[in-house]
C-alpha atoms as a PDB file:
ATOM      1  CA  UNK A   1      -8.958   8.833 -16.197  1.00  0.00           C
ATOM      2  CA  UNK A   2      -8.701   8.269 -12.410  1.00  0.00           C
ATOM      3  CA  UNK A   3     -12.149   8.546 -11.688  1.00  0.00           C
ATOM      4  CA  UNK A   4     -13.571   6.364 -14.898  1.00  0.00           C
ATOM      5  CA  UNK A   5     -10.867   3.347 -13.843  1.00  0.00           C
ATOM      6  CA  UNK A   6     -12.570   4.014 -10.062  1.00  0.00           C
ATOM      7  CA  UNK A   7     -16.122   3.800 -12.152  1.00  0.00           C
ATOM      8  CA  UNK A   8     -15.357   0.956 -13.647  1.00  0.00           C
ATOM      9  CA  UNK A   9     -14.549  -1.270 -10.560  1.00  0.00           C
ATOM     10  CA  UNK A  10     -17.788  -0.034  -8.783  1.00  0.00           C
ATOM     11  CA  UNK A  11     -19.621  -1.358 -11.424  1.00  0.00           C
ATOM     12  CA  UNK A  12     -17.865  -4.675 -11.729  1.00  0.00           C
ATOM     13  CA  UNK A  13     -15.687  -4.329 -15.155  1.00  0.00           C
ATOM     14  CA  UNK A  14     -12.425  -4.753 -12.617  1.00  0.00           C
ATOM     15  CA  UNK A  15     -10.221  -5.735 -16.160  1.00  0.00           C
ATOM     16  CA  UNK A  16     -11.094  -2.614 -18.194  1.00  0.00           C
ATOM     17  CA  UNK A  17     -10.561  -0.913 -14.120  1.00  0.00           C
ATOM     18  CA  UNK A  18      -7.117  -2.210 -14.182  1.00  0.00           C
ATOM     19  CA  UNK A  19      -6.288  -1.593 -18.001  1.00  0.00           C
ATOM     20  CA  UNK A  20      -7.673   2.120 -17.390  1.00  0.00           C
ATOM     21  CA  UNK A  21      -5.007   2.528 -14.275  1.00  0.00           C
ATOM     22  CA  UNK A  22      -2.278   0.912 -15.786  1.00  0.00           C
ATOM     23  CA  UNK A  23      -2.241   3.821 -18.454  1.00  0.00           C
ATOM     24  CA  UNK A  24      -3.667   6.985 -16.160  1.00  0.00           C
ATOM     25  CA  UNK A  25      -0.200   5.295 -13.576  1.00  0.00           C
ATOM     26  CA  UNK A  26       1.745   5.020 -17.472  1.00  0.00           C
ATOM     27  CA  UNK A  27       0.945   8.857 -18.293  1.00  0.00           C
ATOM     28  CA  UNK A  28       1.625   9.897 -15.015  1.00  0.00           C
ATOM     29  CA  UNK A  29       5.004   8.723 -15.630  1.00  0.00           C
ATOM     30  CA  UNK A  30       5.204   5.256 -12.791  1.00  0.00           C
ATOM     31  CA  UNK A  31       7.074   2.113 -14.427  1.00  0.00           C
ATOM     32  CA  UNK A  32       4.835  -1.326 -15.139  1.00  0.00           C
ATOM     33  CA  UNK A  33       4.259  -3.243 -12.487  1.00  0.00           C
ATOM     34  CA  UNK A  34       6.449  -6.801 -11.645  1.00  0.00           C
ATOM     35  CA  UNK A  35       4.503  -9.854 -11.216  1.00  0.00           C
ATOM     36  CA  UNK A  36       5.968 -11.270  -6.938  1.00  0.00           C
ATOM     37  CA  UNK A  37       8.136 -13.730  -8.939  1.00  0.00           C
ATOM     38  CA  UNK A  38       9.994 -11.171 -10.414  1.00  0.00           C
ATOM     39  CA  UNK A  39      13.557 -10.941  -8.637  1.00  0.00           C
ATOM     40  CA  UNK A  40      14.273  -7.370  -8.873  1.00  0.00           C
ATOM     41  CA  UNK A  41      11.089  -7.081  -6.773  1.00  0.00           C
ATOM     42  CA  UNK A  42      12.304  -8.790  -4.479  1.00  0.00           C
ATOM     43  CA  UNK A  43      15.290  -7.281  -4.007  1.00  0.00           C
ATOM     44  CA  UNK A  44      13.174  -3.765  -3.929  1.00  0.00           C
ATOM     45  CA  UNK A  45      10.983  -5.026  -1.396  1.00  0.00           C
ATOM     46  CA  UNK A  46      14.106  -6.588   0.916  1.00  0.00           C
ATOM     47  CA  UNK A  47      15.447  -2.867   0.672  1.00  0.00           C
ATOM     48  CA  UNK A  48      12.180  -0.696   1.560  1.00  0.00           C
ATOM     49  CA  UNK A  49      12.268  -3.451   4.414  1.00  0.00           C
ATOM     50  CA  UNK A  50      15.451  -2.573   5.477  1.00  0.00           C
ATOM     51  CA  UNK A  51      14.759   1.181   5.267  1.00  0.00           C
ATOM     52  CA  UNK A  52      11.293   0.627   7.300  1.00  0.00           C
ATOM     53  CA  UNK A  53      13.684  -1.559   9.970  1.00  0.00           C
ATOM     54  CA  UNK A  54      15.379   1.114  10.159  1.00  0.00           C
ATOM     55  CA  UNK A  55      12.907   4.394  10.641  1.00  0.00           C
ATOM     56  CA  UNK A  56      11.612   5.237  14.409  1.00  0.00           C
ATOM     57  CA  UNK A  57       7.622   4.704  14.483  1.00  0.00           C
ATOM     58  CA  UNK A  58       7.571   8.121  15.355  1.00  0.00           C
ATOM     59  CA  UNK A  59       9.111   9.400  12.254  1.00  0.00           C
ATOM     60  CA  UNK A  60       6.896   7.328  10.117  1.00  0.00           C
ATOM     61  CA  UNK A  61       3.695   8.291  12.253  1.00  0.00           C
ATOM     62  CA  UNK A  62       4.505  11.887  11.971  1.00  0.00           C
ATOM     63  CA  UNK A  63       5.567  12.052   8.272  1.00  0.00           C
ATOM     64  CA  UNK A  64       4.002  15.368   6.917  1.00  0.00           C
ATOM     65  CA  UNK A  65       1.453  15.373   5.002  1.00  0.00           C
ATOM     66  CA  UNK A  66       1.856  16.124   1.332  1.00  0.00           C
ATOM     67  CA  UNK A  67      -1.408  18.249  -0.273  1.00  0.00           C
ATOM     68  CA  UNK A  68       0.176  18.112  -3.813  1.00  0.00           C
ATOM     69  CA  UNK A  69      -2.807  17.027  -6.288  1.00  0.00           C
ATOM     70  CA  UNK A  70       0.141  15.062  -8.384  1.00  0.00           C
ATOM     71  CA  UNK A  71       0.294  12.592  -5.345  1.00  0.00           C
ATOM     72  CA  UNK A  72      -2.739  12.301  -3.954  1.00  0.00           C
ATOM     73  CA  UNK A  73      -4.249  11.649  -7.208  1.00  0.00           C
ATOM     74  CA  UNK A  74      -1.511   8.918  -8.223  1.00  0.00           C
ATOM     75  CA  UNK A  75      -1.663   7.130  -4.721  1.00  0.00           C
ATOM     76  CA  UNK A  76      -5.440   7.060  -5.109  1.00  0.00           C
ATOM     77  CA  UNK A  77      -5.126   5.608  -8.850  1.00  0.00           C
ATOM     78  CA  UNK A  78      -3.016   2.724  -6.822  1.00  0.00           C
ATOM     79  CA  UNK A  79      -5.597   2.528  -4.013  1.00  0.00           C
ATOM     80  CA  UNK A  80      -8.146   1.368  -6.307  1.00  0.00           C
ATOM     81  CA  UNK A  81      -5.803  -0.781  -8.736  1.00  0.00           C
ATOM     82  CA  UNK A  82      -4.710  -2.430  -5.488  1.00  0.00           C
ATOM     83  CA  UNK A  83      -8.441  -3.196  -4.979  1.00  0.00           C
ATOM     84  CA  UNK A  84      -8.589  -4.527  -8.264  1.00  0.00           C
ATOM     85  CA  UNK A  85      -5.717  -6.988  -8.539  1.00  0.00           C
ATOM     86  CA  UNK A  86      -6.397  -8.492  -5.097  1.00  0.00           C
ATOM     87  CA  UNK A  87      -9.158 -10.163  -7.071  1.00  0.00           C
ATOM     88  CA  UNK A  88      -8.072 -10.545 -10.552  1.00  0.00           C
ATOM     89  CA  UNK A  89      -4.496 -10.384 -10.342  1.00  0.00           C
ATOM     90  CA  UNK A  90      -3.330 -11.187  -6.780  1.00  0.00           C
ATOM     91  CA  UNK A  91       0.433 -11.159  -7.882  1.00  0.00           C
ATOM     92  CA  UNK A  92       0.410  -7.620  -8.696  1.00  0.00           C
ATOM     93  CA  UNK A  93      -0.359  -6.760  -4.951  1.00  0.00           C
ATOM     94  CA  UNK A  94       3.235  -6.800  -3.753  1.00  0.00           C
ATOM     95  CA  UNK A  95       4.733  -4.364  -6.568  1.00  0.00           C
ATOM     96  CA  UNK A  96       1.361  -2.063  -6.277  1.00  0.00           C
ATOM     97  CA  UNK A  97       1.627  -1.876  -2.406  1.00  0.00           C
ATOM     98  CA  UNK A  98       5.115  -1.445  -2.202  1.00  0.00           C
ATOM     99  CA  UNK A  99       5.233   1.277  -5.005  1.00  0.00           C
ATOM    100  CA  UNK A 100       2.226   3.282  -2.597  1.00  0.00           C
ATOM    101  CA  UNK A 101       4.744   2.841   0.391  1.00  0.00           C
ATOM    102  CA  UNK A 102       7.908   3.910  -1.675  1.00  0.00           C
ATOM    103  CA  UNK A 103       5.867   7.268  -2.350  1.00  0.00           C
ATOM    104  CA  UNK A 104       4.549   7.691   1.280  1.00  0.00           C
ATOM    105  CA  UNK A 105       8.474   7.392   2.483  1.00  0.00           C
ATOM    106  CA  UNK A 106       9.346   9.965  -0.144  1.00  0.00           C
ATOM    107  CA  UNK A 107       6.598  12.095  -0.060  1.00  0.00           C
ATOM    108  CA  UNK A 108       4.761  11.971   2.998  1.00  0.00           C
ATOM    109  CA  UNK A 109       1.139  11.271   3.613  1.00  0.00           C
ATOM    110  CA  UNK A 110      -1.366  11.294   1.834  1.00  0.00           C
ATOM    111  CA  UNK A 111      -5.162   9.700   2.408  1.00  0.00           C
ATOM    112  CA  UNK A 112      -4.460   6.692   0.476  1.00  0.00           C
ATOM    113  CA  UNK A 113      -1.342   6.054   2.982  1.00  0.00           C
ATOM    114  CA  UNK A 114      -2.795   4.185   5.409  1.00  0.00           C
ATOM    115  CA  UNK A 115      -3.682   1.585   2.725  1.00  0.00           C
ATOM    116  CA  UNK A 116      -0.271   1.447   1.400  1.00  0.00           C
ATOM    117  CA  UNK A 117       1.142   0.348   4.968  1.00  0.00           C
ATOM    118  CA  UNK A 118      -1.672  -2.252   5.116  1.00  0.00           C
ATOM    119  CA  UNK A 119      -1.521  -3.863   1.867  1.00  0.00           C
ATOM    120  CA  UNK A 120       1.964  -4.170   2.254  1.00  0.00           C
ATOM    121  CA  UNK A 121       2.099  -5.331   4.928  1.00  0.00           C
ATOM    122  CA  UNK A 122      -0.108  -8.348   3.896  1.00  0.00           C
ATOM    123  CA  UNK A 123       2.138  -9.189   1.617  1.00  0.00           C
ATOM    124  CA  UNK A 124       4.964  -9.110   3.910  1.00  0.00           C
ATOM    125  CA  UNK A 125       2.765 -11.904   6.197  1.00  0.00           C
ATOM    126  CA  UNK A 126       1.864 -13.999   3.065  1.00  0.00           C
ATOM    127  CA  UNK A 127       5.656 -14.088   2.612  1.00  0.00           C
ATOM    128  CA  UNK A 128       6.292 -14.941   5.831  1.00  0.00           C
ATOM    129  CA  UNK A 129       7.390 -11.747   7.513  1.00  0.00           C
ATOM    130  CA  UNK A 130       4.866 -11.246  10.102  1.00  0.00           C
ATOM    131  CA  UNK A 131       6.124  -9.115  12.497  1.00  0.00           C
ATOM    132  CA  UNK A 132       6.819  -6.790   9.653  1.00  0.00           C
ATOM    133  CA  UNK A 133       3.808  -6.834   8.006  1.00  0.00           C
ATOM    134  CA  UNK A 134       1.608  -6.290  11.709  1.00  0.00           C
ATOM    135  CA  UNK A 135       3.787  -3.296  11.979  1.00  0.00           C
ATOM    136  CA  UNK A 136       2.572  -2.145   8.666  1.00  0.00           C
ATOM    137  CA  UNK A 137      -0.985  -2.920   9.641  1.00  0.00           C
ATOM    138  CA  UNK A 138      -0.383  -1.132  13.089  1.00  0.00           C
ATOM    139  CA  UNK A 139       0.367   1.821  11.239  1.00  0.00           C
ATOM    140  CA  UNK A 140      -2.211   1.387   9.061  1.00  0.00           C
ATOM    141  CA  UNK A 141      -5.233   1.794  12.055  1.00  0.00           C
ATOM    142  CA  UNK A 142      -2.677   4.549  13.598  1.00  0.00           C
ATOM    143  CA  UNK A 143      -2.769   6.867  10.268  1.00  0.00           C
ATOM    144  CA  UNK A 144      -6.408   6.030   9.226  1.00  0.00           C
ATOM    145  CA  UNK A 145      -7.446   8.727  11.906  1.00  0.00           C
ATOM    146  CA  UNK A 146      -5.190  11.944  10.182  1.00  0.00           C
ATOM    147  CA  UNK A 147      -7.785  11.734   7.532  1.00  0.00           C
ATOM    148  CA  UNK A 148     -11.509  12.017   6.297  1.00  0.00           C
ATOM    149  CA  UNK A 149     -11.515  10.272   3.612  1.00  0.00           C
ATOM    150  CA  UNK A 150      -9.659   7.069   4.204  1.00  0.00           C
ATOM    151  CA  UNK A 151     -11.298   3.422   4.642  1.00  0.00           C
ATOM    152  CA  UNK A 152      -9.901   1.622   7.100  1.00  0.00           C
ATOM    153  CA  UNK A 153      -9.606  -1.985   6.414  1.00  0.00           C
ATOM    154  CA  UNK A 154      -8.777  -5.124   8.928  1.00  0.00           C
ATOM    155  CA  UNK A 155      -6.409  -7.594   7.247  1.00  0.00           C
ATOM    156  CA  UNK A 156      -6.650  -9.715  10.149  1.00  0.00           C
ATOM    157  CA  UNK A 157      -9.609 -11.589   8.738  1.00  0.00           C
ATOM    158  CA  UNK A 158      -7.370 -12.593   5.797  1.00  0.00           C
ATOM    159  CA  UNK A 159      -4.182 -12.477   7.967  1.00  0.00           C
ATOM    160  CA  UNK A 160      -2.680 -14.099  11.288  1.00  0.00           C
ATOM    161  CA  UNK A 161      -1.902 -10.552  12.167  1.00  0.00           C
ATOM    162  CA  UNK A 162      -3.767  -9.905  16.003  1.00  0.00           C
ATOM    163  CA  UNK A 163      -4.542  -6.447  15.727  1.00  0.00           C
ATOM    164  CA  UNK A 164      -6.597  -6.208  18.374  1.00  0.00           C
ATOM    165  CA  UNK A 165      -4.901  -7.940  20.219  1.00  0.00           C
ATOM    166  CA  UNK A 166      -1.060  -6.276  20.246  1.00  0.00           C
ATOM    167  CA  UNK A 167       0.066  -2.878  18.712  1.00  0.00           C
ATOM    168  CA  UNK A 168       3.240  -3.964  16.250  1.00  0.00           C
ATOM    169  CA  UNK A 169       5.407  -1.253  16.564  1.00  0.00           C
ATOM    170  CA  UNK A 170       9.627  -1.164  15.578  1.00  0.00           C
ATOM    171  CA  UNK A 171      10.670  -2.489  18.873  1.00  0.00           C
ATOM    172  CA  UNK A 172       9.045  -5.849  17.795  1.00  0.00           C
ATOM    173  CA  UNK A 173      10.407  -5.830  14.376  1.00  0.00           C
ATOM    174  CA  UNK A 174      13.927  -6.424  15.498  1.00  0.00           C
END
């Protein structure tokens, strides 16, 4: 199911893409997704926030990487539904990225963790945490490098984050 919702985004059906995640993510056993109004989201995303606050760089940067097919497969089924709802459902980006983080900080690393710390961490500068969200983004082009088969994206052409300019790590985010 993973790789025929990944099929169908490549070839530009990015509904059927999402529908066809939404129940590989269902059977896998993951709750439905909360649209960013939703207030218990909130309140999830105020407490990973608090727990990232919280967690040296270095124990994030060295989290151990997790080989279990389970996870890699389900962070990759977010990976591409993250894709997908940046362009047809953009308020499904903050549950989808901070579900990818929630299973990094449980889990550990897999490839599709350098996306989750990027993705949300744009949505923790579109909601006006900045310095939090470059420290995602700095972790993001940190972790890219642990594996082959990650893309490495640059959110600061959609984001006010300077990347290239300053490395965000926890000492800013205080």
């Amino acid at each position: 199911m993973a790789v025929t919702a990944k099929c169908l985004h490549h070839v530009g059906l990015l509904k059927e893409s999402m529908e066809s995640s939404l129940n590989t993510l269902h059977n896998l056993g993951e709750q439905p997704l909360r649209d960013i109004s939703d207030d218990t989201l909130h309140t999830d995303m105020k407490t990973m926030n608090e727990i990232m606050r919280n967690t040296p760089d270095d124990y994030i940067l060295n989290l151990h990487e997790n080989k279990a097919k389970k996870m890699t497969i389900t962070m990759k089924i977010y990976s591409n539904l993250c894709h997908v709802v940046h362009l047809i459902n953009p308020s499904l980006v903050g549950a989808v990225s901070l579900r990818m983080v929630e299973l990094t900080m449980n889990n550990g690393l897999v490839s599709s963790s350098p996306l989750a710390f990027a993705y949300y961490g744009e949505v923790l500068v579109a909601t006006g945490s900045v310095k939090e969200g470059c420290r995602l983004g700095t972790y993001h082009r940190m972790c890219h490098q642990f594996f082959d088969d990650v893309e490495l994206i640059w959110l600061n052409h959609t984001t006010s984050c300077p990347f290239q300019q300053h490395t965000y790590l926890q000492e800013d985010w205080r």
